[in-house]
PDB file of N, CA and C in Angstrom:
ATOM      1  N   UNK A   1     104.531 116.359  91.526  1.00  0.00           N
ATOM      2  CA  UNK A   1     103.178 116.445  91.020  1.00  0.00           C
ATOM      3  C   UNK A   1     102.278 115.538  91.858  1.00  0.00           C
ATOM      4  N   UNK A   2     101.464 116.017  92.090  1.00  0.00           N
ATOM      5  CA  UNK A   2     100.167 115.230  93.334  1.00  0.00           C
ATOM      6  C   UNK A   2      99.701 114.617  92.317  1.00  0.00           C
ATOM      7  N   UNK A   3      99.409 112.927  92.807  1.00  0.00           N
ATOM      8  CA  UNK A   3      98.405 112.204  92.130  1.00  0.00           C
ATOM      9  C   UNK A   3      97.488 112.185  91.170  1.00  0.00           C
ATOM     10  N   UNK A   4      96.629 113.138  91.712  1.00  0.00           N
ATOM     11  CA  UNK A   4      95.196 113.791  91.569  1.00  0.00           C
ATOM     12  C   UNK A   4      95.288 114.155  90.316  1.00  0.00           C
ATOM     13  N   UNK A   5      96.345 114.593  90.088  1.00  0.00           N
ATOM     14  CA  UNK A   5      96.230 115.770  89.067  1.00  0.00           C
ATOM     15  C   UNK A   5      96.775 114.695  87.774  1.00  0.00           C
ATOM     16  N   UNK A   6      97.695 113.556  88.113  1.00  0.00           N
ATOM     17  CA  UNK A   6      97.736 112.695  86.884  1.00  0.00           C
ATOM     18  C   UNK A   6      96.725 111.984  86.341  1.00  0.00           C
ATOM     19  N   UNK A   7      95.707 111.832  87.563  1.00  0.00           N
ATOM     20  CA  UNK A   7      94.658 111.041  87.638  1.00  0.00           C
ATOM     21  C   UNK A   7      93.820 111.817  86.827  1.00  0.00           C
ATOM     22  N   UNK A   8      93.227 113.150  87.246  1.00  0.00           N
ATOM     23  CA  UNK A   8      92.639 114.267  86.589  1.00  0.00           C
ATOM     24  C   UNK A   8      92.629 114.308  85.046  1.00  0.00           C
ATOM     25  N   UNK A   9      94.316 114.468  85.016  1.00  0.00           N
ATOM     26  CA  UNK A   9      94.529 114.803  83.409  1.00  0.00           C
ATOM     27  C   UNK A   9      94.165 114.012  82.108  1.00  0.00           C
ATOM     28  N   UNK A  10      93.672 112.735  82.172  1.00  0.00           N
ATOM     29  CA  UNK A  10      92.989 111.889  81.445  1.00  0.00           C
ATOM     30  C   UNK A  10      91.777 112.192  81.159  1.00  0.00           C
ATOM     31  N   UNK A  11      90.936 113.247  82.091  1.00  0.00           N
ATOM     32  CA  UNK A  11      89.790 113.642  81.500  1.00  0.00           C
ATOM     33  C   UNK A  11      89.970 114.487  80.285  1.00  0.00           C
ATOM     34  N   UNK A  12      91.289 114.964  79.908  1.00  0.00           N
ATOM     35  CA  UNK A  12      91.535 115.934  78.657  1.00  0.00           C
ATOM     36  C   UNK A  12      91.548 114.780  77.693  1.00  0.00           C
ATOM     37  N   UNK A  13      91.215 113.573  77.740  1.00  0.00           N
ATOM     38  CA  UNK A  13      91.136 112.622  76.754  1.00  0.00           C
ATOM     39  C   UNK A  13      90.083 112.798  76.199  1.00  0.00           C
ATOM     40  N   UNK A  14      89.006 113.686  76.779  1.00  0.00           N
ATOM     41  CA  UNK A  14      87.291 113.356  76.215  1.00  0.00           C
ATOM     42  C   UNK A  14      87.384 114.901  75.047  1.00  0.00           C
ATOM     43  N   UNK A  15      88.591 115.482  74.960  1.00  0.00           N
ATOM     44  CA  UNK A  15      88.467 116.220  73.989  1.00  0.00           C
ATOM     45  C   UNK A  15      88.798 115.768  73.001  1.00  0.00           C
ATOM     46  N   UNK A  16      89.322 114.153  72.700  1.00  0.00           N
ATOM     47  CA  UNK A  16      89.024 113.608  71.084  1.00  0.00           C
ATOM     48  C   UNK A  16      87.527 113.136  70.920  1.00  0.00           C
ATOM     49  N   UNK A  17      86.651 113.322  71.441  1.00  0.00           N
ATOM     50  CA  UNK A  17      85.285 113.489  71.199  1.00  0.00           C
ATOM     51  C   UNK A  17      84.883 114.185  70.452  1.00  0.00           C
ATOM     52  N   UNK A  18      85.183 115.527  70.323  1.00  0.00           N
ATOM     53  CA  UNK A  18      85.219 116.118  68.975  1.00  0.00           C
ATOM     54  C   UNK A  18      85.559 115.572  67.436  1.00  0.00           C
ATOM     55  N   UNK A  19      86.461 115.192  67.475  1.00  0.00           N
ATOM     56  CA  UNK A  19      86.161 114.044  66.089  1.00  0.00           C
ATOM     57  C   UNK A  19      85.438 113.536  65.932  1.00  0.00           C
ATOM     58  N   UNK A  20      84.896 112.837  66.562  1.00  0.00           N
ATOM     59  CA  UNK A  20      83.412 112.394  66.459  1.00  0.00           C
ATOM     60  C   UNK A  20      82.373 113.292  66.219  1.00  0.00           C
ATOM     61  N   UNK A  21      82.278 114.262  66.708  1.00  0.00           N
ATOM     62  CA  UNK A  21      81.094 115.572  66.192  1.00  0.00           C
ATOM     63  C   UNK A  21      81.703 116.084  65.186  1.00  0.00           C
ATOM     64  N   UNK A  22      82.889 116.487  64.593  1.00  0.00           N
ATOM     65  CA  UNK A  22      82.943 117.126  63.335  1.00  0.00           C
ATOM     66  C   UNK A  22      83.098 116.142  62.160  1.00  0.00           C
ATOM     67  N   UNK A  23      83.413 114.308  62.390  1.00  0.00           N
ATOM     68  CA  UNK A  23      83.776 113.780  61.638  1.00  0.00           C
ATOM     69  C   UNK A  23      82.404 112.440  60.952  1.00  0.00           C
ATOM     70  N   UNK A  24      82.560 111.357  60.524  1.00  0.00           N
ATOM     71  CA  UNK A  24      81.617 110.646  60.535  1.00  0.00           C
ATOM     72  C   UNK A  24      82.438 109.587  61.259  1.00  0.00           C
ATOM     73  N   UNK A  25      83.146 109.910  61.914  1.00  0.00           N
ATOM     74  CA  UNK A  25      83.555 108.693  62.917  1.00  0.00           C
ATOM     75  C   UNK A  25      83.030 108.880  64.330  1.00  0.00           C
ATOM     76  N   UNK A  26      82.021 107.784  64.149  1.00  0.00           N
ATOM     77  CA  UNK A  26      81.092 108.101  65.549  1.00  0.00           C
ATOM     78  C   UNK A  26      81.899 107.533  67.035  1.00  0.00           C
ATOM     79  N   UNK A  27      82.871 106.728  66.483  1.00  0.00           N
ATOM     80  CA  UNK A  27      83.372 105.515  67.829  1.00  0.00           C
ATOM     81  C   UNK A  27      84.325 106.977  68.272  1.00  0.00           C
ATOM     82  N   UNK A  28      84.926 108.068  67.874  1.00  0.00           N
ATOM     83  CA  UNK A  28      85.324 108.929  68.644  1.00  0.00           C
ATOM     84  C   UNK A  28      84.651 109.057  69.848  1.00  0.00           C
ATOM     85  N   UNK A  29      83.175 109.700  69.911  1.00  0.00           N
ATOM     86  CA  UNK A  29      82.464 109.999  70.953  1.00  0.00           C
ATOM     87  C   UNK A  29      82.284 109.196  71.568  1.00  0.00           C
ATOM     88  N   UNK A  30      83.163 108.259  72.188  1.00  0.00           N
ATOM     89  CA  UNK A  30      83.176 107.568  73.029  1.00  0.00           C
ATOM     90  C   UNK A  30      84.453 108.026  73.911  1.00  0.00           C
ATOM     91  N   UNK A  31      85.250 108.904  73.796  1.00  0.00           N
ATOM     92  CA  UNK A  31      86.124 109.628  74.211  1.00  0.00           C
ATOM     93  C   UNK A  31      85.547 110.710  75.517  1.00  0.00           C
ATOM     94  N   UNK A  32      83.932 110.786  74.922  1.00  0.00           N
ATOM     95  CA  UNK A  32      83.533 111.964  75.973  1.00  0.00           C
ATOM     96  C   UNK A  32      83.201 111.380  77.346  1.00  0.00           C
ATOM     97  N   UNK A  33      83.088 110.009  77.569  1.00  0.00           N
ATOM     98  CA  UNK A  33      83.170 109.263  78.770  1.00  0.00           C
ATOM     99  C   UNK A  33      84.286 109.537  79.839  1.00  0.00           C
ATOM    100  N   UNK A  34      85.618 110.048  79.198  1.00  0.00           N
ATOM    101  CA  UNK A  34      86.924 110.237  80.530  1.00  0.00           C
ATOM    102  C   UNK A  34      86.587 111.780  80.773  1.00  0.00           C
ATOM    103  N   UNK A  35      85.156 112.176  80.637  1.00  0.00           N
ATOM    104  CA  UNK A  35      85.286 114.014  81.040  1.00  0.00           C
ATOM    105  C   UNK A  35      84.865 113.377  82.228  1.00  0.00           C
ATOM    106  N   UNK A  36      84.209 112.284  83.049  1.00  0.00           N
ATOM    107  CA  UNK A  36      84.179 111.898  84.213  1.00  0.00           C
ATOM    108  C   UNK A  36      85.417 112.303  85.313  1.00  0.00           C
ATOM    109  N   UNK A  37      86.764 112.126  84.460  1.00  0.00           N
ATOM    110  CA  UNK A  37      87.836 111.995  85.410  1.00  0.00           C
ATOM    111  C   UNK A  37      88.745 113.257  85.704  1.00  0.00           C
ATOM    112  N   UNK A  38      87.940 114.706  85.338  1.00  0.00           N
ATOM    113  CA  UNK A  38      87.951 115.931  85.222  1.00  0.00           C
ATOM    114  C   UNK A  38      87.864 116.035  86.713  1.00  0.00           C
ATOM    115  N   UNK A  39      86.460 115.387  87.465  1.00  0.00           N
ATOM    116  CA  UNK A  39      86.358 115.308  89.153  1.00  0.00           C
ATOM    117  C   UNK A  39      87.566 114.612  89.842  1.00  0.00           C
ATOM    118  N   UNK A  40      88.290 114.881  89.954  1.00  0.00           N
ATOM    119  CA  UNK A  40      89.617 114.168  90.398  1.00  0.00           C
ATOM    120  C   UNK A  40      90.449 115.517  90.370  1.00  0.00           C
ATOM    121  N   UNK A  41      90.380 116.584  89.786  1.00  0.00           N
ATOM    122  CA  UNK A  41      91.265 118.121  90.355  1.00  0.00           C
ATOM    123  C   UNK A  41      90.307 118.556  91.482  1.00  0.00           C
ATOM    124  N   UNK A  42      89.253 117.806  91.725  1.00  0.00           N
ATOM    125  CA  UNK A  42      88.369 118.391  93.049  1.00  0.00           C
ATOM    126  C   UNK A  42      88.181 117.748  94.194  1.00  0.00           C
ATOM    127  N   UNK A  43      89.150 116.846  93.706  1.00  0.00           N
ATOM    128  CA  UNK A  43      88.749 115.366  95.303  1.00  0.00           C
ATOM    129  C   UNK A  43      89.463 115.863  96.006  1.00  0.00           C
ATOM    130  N   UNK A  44      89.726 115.548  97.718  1.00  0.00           N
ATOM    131  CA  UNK A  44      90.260 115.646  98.718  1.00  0.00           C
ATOM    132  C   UNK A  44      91.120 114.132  98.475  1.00  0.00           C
ATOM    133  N   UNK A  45      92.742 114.677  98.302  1.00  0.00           N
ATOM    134  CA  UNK A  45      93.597 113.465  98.072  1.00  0.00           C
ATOM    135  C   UNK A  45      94.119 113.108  99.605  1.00  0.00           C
ATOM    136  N   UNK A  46      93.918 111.381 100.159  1.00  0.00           N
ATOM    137  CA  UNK A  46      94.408 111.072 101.044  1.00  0.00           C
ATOM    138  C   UNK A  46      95.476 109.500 100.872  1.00  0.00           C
ATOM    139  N   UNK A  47      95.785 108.948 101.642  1.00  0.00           N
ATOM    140  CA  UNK A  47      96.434 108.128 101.092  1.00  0.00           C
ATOM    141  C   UNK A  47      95.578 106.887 100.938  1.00  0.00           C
ATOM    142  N   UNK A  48      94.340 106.757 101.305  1.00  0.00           N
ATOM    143  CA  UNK A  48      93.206 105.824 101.453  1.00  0.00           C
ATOM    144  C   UNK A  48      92.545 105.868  99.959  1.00  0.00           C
ATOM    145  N   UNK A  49      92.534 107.463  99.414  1.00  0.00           N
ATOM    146  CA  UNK A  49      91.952 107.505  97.703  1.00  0.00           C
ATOM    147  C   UNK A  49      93.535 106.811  97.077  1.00  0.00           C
ATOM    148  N   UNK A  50      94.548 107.347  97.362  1.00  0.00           N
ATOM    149  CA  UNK A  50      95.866 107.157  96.506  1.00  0.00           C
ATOM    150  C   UNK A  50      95.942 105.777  96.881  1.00  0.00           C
ATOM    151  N   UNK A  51      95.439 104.739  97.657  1.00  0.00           N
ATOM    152  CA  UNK A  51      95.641 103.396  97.200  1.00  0.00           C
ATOM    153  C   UNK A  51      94.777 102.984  96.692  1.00  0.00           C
ATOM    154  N   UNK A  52      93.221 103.179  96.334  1.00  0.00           N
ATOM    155  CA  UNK A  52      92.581 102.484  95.841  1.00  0.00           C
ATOM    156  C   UNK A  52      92.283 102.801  94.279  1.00  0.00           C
ATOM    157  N   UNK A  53      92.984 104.429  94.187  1.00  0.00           N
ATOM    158  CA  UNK A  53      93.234 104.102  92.680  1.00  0.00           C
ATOM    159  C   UNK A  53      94.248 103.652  92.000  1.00  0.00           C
ATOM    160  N   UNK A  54      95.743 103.355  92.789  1.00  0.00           N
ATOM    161  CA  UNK A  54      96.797 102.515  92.393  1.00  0.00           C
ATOM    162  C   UNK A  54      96.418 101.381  91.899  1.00  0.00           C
ATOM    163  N   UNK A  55      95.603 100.666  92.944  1.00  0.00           N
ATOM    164  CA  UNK A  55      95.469  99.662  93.012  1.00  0.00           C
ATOM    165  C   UNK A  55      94.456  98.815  92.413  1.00  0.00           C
ATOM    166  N   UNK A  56      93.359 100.332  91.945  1.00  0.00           N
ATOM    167  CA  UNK A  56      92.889  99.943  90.739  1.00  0.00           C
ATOM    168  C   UNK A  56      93.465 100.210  89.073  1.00  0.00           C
ATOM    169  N   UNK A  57      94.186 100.506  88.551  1.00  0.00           N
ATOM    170  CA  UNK A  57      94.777 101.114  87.887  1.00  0.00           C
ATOM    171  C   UNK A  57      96.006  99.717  87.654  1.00  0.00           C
ATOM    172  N   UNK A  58      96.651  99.002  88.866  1.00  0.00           N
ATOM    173  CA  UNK A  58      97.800  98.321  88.654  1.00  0.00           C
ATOM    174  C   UNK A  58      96.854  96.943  87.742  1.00  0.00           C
ATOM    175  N   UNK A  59      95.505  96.504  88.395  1.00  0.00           N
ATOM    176  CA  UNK A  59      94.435  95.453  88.331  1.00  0.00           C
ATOM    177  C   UNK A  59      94.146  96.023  87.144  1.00  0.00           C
ATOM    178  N   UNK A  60      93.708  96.919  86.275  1.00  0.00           N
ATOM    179  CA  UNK A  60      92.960  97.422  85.487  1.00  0.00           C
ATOM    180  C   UNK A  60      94.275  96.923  84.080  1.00  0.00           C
ATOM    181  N   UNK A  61      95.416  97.548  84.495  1.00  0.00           N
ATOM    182  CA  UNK A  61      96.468  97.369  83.646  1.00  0.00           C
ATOM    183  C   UNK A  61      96.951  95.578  83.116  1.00  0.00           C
ATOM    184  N   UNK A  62      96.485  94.834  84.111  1.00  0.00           N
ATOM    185  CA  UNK A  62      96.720  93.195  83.929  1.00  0.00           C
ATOM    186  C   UNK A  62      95.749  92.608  83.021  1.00  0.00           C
ATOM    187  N   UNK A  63      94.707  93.340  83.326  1.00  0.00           N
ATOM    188  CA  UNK A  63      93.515  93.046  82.943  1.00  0.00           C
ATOM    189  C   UNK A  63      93.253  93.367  81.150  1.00  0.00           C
ATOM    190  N   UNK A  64      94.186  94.354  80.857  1.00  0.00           N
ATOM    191  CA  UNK A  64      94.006  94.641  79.568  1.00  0.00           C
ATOM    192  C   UNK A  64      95.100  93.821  78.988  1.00  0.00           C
ATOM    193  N   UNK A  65      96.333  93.287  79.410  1.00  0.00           N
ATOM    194  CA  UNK A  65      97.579  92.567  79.262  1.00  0.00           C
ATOM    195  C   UNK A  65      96.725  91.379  79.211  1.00  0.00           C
ATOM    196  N   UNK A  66      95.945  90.738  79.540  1.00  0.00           N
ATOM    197  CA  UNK A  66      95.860  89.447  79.606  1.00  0.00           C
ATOM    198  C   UNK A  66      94.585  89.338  78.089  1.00  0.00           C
ATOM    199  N   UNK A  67      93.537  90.554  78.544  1.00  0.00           N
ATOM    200  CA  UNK A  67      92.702  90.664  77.247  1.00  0.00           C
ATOM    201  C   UNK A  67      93.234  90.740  75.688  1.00  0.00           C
ATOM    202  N   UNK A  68      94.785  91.552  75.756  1.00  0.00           N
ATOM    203  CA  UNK A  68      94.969  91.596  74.629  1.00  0.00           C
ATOM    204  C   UNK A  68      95.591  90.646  74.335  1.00  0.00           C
ATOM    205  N   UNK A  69      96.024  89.455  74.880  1.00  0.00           N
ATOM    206  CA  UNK A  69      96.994  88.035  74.855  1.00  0.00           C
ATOM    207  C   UNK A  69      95.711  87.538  73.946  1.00  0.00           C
ATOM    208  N   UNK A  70      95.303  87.182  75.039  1.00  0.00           N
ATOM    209  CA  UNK A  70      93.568  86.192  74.395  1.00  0.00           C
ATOM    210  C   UNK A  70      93.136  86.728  72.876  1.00  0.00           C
ATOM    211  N   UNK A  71      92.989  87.712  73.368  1.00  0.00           N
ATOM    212  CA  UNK A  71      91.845  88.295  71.853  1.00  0.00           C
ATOM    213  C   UNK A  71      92.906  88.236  70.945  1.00  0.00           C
ATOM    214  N   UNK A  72      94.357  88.621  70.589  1.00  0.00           N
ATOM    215  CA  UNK A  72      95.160  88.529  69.795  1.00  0.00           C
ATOM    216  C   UNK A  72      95.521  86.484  69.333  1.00  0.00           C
ATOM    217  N   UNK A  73      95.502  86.181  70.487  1.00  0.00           N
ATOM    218  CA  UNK A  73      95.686  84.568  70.208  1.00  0.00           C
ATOM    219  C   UNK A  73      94.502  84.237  69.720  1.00  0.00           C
ATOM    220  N   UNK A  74      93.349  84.337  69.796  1.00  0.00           N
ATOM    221  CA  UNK A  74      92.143  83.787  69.296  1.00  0.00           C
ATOM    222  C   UNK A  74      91.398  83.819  68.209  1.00  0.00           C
ATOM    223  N   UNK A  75      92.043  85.285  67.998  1.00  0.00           N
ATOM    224  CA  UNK A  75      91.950  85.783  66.182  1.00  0.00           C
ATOM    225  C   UNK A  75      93.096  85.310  65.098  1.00  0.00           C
ATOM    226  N   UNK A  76      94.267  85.333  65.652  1.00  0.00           N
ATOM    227  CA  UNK A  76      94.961  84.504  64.757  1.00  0.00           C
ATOM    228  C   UNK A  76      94.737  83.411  64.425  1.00  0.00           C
ATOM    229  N   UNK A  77      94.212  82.543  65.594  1.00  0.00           N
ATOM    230  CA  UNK A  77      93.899  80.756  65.863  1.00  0.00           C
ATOM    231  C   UNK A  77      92.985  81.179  64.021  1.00  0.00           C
ATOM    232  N   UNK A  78      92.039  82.386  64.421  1.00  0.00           N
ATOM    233  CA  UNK A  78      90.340  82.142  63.726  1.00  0.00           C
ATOM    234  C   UNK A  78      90.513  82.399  62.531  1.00  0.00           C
ATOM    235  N   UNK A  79      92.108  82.993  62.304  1.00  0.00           N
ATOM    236  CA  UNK A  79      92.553  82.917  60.883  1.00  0.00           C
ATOM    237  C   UNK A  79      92.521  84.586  60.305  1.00  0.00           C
ATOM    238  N   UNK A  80      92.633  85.127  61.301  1.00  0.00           N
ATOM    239  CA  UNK A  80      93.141  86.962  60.762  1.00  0.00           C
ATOM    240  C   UNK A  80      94.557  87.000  60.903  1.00  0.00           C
ATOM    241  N   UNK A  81      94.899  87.937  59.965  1.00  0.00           N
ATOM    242  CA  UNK A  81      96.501  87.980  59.721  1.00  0.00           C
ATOM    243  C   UNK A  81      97.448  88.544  60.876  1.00  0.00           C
ATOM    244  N   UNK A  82      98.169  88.255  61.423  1.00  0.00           N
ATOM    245  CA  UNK A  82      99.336  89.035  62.818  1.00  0.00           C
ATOM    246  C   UNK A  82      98.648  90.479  62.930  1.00  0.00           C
ATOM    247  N   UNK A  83      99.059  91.031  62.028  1.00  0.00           N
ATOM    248  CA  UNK A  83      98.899  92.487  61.733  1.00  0.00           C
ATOM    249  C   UNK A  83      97.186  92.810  62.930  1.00  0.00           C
ATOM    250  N   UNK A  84      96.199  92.309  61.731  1.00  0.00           N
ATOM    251  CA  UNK A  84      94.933  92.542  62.282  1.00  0.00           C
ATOM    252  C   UNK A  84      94.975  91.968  63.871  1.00  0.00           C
ATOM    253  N   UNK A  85      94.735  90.904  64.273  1.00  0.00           N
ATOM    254  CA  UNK A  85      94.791  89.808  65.079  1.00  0.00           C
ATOM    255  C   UNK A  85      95.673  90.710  66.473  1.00  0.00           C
ATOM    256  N   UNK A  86      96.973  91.568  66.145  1.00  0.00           N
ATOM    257  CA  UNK A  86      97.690  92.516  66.927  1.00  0.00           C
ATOM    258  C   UNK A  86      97.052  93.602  67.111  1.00  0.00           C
ATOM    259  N   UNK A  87      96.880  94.421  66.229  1.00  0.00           N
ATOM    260  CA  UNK A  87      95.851  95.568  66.695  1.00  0.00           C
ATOM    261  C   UNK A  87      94.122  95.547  67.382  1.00  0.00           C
ATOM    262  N   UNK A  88      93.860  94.291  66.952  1.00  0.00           N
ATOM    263  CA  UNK A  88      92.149  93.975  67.268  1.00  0.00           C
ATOM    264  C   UNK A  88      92.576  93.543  68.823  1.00  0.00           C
ATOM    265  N   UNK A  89      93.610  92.978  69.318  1.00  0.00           N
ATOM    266  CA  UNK A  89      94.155  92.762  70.319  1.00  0.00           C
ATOM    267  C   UNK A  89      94.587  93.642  71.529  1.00  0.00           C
ATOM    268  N   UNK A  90      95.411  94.828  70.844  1.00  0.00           N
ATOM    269  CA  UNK A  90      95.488  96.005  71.003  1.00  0.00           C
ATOM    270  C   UNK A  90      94.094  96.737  71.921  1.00  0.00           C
ATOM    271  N   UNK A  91      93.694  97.096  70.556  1.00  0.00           N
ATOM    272  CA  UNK A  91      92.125  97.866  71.398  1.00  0.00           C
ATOM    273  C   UNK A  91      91.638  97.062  72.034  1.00  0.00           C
ATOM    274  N   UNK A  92      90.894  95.656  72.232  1.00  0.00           N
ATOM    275  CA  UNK A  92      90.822  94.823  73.096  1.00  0.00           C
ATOM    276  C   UNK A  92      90.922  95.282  74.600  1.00  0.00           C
ATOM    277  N   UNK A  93      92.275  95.245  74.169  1.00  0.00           N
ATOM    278  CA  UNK A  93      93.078  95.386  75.712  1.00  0.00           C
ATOM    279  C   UNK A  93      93.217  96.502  76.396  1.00  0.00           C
ATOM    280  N   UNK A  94      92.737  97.803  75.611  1.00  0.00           N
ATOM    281  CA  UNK A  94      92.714  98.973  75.854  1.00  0.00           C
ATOM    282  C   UNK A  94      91.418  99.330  76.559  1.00  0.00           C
ATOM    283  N   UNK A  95      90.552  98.931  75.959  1.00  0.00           N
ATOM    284  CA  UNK A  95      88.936  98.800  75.662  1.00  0.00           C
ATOM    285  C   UNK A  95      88.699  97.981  77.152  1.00  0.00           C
ATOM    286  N   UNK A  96      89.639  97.105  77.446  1.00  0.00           N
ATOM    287  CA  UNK A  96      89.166  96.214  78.902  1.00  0.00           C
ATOM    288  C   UNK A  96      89.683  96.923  80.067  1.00  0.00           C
ATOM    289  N   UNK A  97      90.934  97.526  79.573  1.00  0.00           N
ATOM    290  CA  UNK A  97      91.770  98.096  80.986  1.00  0.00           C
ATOM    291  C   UNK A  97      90.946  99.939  81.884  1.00  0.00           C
ATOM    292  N   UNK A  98      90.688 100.428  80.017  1.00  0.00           N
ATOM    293  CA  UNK A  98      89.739 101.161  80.556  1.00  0.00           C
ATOM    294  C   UNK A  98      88.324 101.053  81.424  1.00  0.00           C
ATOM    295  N   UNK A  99      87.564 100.386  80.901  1.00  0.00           N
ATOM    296  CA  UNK A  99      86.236  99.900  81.510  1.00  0.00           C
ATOM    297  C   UNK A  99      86.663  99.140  82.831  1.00  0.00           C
ATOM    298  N   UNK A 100      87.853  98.355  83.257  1.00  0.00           N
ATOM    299  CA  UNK A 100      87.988  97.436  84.254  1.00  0.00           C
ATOM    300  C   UNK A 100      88.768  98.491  85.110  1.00  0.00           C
ATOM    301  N   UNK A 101      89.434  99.916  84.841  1.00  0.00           N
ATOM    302  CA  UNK A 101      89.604 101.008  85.954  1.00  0.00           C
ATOM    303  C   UNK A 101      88.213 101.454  86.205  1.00  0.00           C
ATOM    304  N   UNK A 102      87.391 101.909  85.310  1.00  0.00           N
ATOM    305  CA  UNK A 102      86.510 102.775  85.922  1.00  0.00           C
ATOM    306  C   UNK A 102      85.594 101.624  86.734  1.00  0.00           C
ATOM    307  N   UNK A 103      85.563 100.708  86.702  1.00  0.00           N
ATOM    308  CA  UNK A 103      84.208  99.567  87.784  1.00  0.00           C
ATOM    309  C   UNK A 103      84.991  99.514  88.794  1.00  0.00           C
ATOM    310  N   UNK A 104      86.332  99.489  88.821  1.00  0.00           N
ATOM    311  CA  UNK A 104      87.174  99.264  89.619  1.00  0.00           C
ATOM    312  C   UNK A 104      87.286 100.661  91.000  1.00  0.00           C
ATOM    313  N   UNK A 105      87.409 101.947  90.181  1.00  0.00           N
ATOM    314  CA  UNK A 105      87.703 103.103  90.899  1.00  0.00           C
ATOM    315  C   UNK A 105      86.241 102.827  91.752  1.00  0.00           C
ATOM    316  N   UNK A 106      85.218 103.194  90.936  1.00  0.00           N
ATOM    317  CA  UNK A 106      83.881 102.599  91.475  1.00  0.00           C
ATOM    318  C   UNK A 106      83.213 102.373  93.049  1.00  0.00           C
ATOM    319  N   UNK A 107      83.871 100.811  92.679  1.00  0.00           N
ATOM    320  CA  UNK A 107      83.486 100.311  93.967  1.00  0.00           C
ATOM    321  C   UNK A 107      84.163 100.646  94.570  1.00  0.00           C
ATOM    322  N   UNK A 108      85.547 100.783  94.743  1.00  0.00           N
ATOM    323  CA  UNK A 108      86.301 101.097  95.735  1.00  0.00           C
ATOM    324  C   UNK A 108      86.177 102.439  96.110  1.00  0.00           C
ATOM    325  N   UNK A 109      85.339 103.648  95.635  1.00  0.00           N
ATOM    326  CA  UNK A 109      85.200 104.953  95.984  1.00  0.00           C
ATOM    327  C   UNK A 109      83.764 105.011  96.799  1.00  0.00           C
ATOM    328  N   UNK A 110      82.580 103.415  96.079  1.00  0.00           N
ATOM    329  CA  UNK A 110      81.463 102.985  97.073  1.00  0.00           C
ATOM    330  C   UNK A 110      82.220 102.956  98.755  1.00  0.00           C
ATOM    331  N   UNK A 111      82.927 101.488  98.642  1.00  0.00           N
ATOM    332  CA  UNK A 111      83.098 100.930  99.567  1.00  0.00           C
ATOM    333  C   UNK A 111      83.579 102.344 100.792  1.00  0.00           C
ATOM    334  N   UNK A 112      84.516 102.676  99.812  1.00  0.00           N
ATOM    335  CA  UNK A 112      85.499 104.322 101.048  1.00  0.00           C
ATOM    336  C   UNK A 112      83.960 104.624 101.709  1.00  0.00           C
ATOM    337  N   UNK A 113      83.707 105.512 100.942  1.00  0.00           N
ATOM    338  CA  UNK A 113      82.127 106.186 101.352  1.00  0.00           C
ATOM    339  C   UNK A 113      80.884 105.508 102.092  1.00  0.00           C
ATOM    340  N   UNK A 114      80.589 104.113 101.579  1.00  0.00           N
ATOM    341  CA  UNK A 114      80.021 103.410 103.013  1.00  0.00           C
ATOM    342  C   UNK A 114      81.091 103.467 103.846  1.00  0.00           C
ATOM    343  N   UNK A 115      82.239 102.995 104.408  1.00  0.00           N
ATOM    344  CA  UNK A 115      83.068 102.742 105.245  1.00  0.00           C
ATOM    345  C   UNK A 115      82.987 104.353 106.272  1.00  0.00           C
ATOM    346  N   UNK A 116      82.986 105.113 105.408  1.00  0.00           N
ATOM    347  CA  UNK A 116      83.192 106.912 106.525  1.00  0.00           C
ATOM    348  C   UNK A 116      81.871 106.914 107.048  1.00  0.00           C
ATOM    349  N   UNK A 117      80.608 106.438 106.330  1.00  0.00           N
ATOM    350  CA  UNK A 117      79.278 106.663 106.546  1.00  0.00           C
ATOM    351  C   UNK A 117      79.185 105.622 108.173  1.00  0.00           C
ATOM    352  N   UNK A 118      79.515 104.695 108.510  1.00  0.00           N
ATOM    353  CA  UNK A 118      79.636 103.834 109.151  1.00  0.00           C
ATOM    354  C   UNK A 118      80.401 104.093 110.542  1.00  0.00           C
ATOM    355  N   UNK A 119      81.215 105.152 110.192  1.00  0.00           N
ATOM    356  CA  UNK A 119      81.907 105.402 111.492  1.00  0.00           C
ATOM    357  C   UNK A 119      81.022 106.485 112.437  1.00  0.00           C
TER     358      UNK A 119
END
């Protein structure tokens, strides 16, 4: 299976967005943000895209590991129970790893694109 297409397939995440339109749970529609990553069955895959989304993706993944340490240690410190304190930790960390791939893919899809513009 080519990259692309694992990369791609996360945009089928923005179809729990719909819960959010049929439900009164509005924080669903925040799901419709990964239809962004739908453009990724249309990129030209080289090994220059396949490292800089590894490599954002490996950074993105630490980044939510370390968020959900903190936010889980800091809520317990603040006196919420394991339980809560673990899951508020949880999304946390989910909530950071996502947002810290996509700034991440980002620049590094800037930088590619100045860099070709330049030659």
């Amino acid at each position: 299976m080519k990259m692309k297409y694992l990369f791609a397939s996360t945009g089928f995440l923005a179809l729990l967005g719909f819960i959010g339109v049929f439900t009164q749970e509005i924080l669903f529609l925040s799901f419709f943000a990964f239809a962004v990553d739908l453009q990724y069955f249309f990129v030209k895959e080289d090994e220059m895209w396949e490292t800089y989304m590894c490599r954002s993706a490996a950074r993105a993944f630490c980044l939510g590991m370390f968020t959900m340490a903190v936010f889980s240690f800091f809520s317990f410190i603040l006196g919420s129970p394991a339980g809560e304190a673990l899951v508020g930790g949880l999304a946390a960390g989910w909530a950071a790893a996502i947002a810290g791939n996509a700034v991440l893919v980002a620049i590094y899809s800037f930088s590619a694109q100045r860099a070709l513009k330049e030659e």
